[in-house]
N, C-alpha and C. Protein backbone atom coordinates (compact mmCIF):
# COMPACT_ATOMS: atom_id res chain seq x y z
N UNK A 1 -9.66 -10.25 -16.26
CA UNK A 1 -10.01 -9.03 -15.54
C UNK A 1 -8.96 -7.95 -15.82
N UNK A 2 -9.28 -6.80 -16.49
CA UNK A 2 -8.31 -5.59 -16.73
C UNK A 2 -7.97 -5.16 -14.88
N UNK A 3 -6.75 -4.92 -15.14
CA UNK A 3 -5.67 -4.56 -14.57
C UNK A 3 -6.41 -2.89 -13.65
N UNK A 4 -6.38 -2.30 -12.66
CA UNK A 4 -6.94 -1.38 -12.16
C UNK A 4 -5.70 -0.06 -12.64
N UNK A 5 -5.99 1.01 -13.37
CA UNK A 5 -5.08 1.79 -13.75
C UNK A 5 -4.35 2.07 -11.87
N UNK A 6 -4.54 2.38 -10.99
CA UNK A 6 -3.68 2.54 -10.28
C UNK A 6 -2.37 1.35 -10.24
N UNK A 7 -2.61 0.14 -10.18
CA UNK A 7 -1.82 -1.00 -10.36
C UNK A 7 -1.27 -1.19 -11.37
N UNK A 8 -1.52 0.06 -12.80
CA UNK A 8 -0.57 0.06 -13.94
C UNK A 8 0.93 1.16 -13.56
N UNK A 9 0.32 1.95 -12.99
CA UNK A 9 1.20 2.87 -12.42
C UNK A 9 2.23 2.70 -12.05
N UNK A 10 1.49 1.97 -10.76
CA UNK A 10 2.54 1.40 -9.70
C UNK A 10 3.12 0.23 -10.43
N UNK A 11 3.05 -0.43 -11.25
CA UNK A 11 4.45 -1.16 -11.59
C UNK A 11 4.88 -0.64 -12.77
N UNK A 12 4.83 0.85 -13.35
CA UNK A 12 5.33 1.49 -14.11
C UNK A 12 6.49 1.96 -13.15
N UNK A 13 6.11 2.40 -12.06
CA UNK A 13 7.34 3.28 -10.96
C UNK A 13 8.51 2.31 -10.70
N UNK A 14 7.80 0.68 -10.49
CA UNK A 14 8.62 -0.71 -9.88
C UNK A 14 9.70 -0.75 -11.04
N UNK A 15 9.09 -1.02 -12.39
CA UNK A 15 10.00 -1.14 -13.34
C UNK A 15 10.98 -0.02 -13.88
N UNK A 16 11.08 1.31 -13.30
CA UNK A 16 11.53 2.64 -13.06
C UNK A 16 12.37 2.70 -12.77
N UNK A 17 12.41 1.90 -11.25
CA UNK A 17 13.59 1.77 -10.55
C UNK A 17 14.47 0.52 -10.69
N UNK A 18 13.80 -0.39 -11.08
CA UNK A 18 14.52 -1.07 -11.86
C UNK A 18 15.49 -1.26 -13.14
N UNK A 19 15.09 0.24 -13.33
CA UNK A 19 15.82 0.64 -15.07
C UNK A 19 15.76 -0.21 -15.97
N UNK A 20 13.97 -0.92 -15.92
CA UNK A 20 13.04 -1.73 -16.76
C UNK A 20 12.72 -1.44 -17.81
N UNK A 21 13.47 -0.60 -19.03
CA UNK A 21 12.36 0.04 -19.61
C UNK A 21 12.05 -0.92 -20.67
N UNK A 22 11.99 -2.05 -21.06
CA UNK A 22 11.30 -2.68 -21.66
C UNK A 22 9.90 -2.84 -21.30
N UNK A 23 9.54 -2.83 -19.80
CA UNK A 23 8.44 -3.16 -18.85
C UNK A 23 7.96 -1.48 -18.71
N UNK A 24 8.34 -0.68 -18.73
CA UNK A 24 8.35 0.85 -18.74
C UNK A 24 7.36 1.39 -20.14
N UNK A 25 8.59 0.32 -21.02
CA UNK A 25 7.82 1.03 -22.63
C UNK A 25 6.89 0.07 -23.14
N UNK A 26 6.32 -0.75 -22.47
CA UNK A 26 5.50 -1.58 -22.41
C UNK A 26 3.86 -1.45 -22.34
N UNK A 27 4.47 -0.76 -21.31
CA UNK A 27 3.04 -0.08 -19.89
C UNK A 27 2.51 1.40 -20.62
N UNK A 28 3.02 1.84 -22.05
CA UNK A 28 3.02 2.97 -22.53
C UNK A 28 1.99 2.57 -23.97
N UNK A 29 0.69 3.01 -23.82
CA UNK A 29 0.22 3.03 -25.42
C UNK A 29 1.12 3.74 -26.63
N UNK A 30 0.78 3.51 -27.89
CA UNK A 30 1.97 3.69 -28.87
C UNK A 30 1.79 4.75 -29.00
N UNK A 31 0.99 5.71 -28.63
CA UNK A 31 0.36 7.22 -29.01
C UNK A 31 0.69 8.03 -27.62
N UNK A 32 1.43 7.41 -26.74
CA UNK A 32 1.77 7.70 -24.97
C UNK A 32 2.33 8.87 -25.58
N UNK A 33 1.68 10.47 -24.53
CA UNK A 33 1.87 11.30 -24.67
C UNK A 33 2.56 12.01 -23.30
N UNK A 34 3.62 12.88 -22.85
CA UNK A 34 4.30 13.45 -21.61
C UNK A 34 4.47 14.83 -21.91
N UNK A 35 3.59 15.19 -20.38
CA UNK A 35 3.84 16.68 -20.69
C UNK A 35 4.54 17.00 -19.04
N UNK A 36 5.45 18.52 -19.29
CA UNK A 36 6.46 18.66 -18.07
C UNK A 36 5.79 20.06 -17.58
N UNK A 37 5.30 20.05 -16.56
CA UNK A 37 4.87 21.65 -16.39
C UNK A 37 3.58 22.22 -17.34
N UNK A 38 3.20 21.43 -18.22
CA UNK A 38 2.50 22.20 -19.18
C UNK A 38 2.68 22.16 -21.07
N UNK A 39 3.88 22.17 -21.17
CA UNK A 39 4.30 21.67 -22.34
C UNK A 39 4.33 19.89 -22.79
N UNK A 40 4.56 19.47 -23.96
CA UNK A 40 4.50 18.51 -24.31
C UNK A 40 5.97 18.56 -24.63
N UNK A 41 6.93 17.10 -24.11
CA UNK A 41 7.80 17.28 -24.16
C UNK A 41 8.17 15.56 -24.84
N UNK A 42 7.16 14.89 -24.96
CA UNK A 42 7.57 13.23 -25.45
C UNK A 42 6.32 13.23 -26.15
N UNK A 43 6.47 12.29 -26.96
CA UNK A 43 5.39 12.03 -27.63
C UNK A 43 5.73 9.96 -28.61
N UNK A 44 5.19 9.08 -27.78
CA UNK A 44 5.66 7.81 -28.60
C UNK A 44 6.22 7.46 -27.18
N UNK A 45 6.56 5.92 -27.30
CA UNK A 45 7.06 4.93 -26.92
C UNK A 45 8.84 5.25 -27.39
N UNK A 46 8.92 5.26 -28.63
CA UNK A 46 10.99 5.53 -28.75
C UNK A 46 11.00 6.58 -28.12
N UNK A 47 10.62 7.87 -28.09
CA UNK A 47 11.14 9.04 -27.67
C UNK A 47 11.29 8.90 -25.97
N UNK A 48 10.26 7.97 -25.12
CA UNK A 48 10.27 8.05 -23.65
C UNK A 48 11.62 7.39 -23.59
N UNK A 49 11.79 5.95 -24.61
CA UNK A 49 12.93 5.01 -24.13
C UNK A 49 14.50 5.73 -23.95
N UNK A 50 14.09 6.25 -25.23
CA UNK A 50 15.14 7.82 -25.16
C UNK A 50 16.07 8.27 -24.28
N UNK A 51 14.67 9.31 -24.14
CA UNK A 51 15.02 9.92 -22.69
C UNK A 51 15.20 9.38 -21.51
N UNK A 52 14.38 8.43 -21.05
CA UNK A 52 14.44 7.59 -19.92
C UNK A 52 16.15 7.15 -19.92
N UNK A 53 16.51 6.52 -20.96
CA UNK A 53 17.48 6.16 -20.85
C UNK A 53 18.78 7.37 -20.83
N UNK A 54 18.62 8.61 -21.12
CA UNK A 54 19.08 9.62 -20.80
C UNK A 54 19.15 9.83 -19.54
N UNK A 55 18.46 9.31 -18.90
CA UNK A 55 18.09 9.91 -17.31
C UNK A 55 19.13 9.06 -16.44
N UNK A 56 18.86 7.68 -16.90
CA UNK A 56 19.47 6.38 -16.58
C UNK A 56 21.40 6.70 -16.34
N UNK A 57 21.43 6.74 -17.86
CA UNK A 57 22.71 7.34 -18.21
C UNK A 57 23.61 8.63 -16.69
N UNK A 58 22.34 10.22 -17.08
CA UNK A 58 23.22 10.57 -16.17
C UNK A 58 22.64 10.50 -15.11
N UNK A 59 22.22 9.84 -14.40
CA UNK A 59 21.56 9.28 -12.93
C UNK A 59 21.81 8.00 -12.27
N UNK A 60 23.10 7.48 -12.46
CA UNK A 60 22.85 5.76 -12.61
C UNK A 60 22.52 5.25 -11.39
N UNK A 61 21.73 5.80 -10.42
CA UNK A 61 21.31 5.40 -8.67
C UNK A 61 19.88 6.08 -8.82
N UNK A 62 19.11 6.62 -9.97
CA UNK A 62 17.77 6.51 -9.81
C UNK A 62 16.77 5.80 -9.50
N UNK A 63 16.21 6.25 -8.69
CA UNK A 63 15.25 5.96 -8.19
C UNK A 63 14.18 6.99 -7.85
N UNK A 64 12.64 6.49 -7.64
CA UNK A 64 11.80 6.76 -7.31
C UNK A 64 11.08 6.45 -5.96
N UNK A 65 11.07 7.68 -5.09
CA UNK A 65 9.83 7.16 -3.84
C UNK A 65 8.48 7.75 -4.02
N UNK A 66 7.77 6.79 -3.72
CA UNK A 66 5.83 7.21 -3.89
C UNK A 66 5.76 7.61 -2.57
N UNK A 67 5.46 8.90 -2.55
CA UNK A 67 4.71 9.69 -1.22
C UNK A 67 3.31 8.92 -1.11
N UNK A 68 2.55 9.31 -2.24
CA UNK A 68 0.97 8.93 -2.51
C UNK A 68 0.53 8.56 -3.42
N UNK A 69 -0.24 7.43 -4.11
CA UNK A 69 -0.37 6.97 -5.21
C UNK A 69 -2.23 6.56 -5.19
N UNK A 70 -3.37 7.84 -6.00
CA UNK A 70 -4.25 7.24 -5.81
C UNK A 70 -4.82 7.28 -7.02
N UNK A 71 -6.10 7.14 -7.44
CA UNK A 71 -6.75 7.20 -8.89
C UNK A 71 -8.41 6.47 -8.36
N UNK A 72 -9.08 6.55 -9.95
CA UNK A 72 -10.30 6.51 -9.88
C UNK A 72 -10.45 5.95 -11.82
N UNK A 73 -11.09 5.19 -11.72
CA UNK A 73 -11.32 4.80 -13.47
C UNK A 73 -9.94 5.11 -13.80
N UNK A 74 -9.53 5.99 -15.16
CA UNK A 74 -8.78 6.13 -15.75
C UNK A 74 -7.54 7.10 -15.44
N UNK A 75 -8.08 7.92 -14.53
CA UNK A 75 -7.18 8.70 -13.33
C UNK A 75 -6.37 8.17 -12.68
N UNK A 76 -5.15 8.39 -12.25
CA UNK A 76 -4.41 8.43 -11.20
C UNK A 76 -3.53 9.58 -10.92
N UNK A 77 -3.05 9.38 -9.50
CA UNK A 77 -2.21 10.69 -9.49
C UNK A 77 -1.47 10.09 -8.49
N UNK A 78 -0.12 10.67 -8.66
CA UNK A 78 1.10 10.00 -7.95
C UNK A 78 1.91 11.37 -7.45
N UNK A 79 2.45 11.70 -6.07
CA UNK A 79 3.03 12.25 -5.45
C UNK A 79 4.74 11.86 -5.26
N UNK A 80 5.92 11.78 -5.67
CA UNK A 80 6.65 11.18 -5.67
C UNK A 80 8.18 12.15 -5.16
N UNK A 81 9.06 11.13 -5.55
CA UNK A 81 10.44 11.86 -5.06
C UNK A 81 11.50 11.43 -5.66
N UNK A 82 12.31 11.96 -6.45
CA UNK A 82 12.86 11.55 -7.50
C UNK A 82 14.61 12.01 -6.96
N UNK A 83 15.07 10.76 -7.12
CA UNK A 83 16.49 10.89 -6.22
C UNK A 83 17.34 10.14 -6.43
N UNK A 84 18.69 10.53 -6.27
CA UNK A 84 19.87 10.03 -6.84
C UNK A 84 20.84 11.03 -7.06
N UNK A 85 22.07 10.99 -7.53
CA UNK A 85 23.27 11.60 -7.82
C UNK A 85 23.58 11.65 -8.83
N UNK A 86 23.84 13.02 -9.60
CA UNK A 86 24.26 13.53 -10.82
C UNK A 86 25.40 14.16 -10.65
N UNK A 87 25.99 14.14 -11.52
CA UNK A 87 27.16 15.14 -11.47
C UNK A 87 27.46 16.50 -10.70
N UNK A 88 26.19 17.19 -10.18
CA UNK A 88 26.18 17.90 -9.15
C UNK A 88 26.12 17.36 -7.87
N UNK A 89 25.99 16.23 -7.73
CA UNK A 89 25.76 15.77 -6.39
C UNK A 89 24.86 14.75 -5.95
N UNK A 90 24.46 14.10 -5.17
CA UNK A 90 23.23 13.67 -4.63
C UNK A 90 21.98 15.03 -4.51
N UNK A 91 20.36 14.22 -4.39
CA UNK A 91 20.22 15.18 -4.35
C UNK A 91 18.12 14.98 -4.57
N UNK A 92 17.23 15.11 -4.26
CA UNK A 92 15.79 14.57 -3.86
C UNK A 92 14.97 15.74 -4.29
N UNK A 93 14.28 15.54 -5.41
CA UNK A 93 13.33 16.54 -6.12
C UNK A 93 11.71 15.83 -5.89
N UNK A 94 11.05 16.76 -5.19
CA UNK A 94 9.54 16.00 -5.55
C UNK A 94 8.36 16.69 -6.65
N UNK A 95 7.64 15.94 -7.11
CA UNK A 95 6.96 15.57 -8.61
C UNK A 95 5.81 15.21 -7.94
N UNK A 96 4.60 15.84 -9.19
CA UNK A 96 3.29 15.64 -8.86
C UNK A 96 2.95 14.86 -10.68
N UNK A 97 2.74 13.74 -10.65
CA UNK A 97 2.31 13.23 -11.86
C UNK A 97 0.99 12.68 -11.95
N UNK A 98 0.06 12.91 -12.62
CA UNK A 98 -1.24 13.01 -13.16
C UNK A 98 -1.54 11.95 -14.66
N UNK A 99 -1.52 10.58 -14.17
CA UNK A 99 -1.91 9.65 -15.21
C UNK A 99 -3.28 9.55 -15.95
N UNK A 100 -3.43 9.44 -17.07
CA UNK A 100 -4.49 8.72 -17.95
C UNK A 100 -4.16 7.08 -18.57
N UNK A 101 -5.30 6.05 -18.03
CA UNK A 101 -4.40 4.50 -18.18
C UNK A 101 -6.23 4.56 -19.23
N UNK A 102 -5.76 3.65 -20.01
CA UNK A 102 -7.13 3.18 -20.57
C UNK A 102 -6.34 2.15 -21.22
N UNK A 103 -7.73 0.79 -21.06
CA UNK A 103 -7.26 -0.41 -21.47
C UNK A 103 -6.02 -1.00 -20.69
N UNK A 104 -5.55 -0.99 -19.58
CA UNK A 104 -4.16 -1.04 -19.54
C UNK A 104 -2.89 -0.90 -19.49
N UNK A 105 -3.17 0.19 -20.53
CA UNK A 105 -1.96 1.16 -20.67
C UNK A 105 -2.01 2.74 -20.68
N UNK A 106 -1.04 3.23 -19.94
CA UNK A 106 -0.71 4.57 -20.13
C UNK A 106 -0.57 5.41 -20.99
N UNK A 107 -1.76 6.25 -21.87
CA UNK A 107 -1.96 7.16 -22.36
C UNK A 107 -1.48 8.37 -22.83
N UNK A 108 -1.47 9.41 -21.26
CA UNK A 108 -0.99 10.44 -21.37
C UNK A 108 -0.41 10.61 -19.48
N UNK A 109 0.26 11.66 -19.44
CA UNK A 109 1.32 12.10 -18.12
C UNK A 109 1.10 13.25 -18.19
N UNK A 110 1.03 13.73 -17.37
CA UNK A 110 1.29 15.45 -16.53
C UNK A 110 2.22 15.59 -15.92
N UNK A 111 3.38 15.67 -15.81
CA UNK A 111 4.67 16.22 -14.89
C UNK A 111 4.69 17.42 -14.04
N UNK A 112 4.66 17.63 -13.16
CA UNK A 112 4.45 19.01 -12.10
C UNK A 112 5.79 18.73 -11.26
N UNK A 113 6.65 19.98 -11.60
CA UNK A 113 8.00 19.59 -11.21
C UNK A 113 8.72 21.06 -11.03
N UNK A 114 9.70 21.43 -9.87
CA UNK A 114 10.02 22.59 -10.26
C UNK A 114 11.27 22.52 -10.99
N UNK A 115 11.43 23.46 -12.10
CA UNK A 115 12.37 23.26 -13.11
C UNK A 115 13.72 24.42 -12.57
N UNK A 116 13.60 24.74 -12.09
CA UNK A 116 15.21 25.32 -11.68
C UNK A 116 15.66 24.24 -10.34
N UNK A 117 14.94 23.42 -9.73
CA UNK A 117 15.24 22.44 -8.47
C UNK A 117 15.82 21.42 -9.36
N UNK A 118 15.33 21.12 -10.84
CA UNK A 118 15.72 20.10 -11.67
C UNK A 118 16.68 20.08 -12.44
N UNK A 119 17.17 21.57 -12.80
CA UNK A 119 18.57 22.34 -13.49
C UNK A 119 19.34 22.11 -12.35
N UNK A 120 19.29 22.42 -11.00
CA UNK A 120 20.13 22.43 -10.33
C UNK A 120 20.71 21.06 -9.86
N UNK A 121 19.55 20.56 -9.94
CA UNK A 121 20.19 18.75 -9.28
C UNK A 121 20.89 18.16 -10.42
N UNK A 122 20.44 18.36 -11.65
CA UNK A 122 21.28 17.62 -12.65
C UNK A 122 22.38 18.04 -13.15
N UNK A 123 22.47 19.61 -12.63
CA UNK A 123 24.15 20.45 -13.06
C UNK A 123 24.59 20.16 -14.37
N UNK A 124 25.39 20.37 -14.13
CA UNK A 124 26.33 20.82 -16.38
C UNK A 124 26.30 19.24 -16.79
N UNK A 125 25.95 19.01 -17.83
CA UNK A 125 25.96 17.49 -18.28
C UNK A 125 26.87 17.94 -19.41
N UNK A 126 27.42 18.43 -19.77
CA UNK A 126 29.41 18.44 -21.19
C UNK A 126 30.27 19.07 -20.02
């Protein structure tokens, strides 16, 4: 029985906070596409591990909270809260992400995020 794309999600977020990304880049078709606001900003399985692990790096208390997590067929959409301490500080940004799962795996991402709340929480990284 295939896996219900909401239940791909949600242990995409589990393994997140786990700083899983083997289980992360897993849950990602090889063609997994991320867009931030509108732009396309990843494209592939290496480029998420990447960055993810960029995030990891300067975030090392990341984590994720799910406000709301719902979907329909290949849809989902996740309400979340993205938190932890960077070099500016502690500090709780919330994110509207918009999944496509087919077969299993995660497709494509929508990121809805405000980007000066996200400059500011992550402060000067050199």
């Amino acid at each position: 029985m295939q896996q219900k794309s909401v239940d791909v999600v949600r242990k995409l977020g589990q393994a997140w906070n786990q700083h899983d990304l083997d289980t992360v880049v897993g849950l990602l078709h090889e063609e997994y596409r991320e867009h931030w606001n509108g732009k396309l900003v990843k494209q592939g399985r290496d480029a998420t591990r990447e960055a993810d692990q960029a995030i990891y790096n300067l975030v090392p208390d990341y984590r994720r909270e799910v406000d709301q997590l719902f979907g329909e067929g290949e849809s989902v959409a996740s309400l979340w809260r993205f938190l932890g301490t960077a070099p500016a500080g502690p500090f709780e940004i919330p994110l509207a992400c918009f999944y496509k799962v087919r077969d299993g795996l995660i497709v494509e991402c929508w990121i809805h995020v405000d980007s000066g709340d996200m400059a500011r929480a992550l402060g000067p990284t050199g």
